[in-house]
N, C-alpha and C. Protein backbone atom coordinates (compact mmCIF):
# COMPACT_ATOMS: atom_id res chain seq x y z
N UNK A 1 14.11 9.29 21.87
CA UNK A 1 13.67 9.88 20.62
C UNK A 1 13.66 8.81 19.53
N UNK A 2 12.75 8.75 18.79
CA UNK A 2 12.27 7.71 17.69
C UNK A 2 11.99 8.41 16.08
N UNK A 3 12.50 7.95 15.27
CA UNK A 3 12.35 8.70 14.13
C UNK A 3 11.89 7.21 12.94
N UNK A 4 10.40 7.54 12.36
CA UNK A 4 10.19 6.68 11.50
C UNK A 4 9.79 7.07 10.23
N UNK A 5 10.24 6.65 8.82
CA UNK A 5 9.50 7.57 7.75
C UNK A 5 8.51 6.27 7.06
N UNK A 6 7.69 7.19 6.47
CA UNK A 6 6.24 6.48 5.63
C UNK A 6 6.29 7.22 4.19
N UNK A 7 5.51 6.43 3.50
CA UNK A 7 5.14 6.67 2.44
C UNK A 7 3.87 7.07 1.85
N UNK A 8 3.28 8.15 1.55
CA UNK A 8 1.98 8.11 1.85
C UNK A 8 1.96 8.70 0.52
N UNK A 9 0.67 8.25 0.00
CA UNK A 9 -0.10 8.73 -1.50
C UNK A 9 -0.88 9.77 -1.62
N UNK A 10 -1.29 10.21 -2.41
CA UNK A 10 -2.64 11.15 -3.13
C UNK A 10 -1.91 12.28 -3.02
N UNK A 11 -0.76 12.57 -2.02
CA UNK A 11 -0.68 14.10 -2.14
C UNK A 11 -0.65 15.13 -2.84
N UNK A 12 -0.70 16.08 -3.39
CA UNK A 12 -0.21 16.63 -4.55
C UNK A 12 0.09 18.11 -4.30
N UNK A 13 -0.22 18.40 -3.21
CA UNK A 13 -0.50 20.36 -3.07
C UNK A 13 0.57 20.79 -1.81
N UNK A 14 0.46 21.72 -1.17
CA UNK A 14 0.88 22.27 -0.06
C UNK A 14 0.10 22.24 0.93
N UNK A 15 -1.33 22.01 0.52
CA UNK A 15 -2.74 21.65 1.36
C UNK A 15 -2.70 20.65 2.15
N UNK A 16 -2.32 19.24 1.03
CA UNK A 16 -2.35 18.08 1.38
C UNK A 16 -0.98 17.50 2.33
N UNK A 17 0.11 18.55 2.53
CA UNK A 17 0.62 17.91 3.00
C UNK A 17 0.21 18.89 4.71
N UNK A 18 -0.52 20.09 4.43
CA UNK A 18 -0.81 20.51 5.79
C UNK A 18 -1.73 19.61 6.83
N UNK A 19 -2.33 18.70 5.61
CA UNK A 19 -3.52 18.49 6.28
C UNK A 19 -2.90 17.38 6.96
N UNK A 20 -1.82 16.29 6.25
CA UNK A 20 -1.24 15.19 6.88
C UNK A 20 -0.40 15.25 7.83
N UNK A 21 0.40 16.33 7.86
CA UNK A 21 1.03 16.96 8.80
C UNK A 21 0.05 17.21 10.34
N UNK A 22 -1.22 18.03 10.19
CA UNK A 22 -1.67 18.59 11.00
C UNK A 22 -2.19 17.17 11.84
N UNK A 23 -2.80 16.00 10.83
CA UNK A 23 -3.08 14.59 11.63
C UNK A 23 -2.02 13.90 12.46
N UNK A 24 -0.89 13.43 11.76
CA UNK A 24 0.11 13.11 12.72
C UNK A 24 0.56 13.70 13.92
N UNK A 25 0.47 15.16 13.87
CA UNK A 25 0.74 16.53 15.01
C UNK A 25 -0.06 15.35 16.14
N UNK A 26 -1.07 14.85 15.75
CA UNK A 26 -2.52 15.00 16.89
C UNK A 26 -1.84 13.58 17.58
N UNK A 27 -1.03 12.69 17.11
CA UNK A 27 -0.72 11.50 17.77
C UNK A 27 0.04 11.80 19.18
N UNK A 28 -0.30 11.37 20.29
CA UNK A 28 0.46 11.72 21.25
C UNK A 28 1.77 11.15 21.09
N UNK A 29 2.89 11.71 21.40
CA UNK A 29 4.25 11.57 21.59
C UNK A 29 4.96 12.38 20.50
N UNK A 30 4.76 12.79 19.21
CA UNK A 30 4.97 13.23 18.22
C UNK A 30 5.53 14.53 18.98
N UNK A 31 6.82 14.95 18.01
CA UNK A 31 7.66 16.13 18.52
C UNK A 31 7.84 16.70 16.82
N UNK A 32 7.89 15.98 15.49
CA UNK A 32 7.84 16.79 14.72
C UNK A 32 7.56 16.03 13.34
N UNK A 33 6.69 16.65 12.17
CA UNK A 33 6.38 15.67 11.00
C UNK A 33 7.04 16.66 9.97
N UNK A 34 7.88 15.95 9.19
CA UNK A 34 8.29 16.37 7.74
C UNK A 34 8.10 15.49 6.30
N UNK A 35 7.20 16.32 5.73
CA UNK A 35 6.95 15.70 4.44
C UNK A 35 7.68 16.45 3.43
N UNK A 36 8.11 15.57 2.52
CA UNK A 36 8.39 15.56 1.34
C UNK A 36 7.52 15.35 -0.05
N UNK A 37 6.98 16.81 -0.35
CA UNK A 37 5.68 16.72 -1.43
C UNK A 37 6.15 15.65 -2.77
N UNK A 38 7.17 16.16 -3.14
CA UNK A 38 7.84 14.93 -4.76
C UNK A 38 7.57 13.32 -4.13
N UNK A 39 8.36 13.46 -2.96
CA UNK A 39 8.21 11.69 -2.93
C UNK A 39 7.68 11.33 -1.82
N UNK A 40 6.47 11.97 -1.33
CA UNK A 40 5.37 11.49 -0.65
C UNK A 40 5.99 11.04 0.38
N UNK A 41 7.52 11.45 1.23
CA UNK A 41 7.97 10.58 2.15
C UNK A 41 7.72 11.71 3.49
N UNK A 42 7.36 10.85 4.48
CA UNK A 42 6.77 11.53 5.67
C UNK A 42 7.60 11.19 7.14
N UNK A 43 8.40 11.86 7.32
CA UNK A 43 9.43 11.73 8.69
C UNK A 43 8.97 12.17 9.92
N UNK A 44 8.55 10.90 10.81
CA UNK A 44 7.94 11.65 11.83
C UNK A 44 8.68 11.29 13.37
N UNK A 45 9.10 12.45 13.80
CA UNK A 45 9.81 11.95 14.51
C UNK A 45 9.09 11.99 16.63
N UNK A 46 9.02 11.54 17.23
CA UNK A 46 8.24 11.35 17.98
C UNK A 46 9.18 10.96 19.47
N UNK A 47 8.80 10.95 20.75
CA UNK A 47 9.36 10.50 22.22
C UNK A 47 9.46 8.80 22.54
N UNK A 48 8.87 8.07 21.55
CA UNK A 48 8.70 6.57 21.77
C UNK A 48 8.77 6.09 20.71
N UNK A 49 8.39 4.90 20.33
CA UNK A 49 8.25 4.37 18.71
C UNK A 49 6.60 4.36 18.80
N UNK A 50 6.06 4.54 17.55
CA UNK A 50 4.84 5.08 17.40
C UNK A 50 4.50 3.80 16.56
N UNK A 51 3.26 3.67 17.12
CA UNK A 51 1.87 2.32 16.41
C UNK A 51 1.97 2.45 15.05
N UNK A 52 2.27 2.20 14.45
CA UNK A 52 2.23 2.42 12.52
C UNK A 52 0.66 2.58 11.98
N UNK A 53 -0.01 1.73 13.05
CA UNK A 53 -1.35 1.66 12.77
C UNK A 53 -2.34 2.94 13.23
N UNK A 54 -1.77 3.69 14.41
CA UNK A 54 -1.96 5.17 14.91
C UNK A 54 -1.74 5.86 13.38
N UNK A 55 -0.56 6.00 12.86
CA UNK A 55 -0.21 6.73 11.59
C UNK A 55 -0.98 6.74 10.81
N UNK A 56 -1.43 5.23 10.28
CA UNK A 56 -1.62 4.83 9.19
C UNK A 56 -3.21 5.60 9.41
N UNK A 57 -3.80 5.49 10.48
CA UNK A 57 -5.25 6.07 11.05
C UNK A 57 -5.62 7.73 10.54
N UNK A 58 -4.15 8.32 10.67
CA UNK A 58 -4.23 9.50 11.11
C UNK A 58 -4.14 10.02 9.61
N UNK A 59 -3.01 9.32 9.00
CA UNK A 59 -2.98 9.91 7.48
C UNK A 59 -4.52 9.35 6.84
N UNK A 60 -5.08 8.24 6.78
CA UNK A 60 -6.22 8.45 6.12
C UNK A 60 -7.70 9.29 6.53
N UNK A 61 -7.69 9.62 8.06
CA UNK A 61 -8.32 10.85 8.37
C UNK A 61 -8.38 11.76 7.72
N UNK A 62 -6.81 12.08 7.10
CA UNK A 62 -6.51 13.22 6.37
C UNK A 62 -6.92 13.13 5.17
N UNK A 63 -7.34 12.04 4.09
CA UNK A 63 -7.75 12.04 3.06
C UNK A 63 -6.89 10.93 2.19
N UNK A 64 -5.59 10.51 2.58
CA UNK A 64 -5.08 9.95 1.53
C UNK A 64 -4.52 8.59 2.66
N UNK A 65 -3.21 8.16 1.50
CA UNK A 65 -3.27 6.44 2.21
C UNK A 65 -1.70 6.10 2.11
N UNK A 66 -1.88 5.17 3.30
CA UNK A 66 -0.13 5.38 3.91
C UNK A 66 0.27 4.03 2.71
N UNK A 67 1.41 3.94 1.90
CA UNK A 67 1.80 2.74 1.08
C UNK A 67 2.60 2.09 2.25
N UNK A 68 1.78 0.78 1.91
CA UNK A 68 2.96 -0.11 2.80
C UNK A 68 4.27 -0.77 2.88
């Protein structure tokens, strides 16, 4: 089990964090994503250590952008 958190921008709603949520869901190995709407922090916890660059893919799919 692997647990990594990110920082991701634009969010602002309950929308935006469904929608970032629902992208990370789609990464294979992923077992669970928790965001934090105030401070944009995104805990995703997953079966392996996960590509940052998979993430980083998946949150801007979603509309907004992972801070590095």
């Amino acid at each position: 089990m692997s647990t990594a958190t990110y920082t991701v921008t634009g969010m602002t709603c309950g929308h935006c964090v469904s929608s970032v949520t629902e992208e990370i869901e789609e990464i294979a190995g992923v077992t669970g994503v928790d965001v934090d709407l105030p401070t944009g922090r995104v805990t995703v916890t997953s079966d392996a250590p996960l590509d940052d660059a998979r993430v980083k893919d998946a949150v801007e799919e979603a509309g907004y952008e992972l801070k590095p």
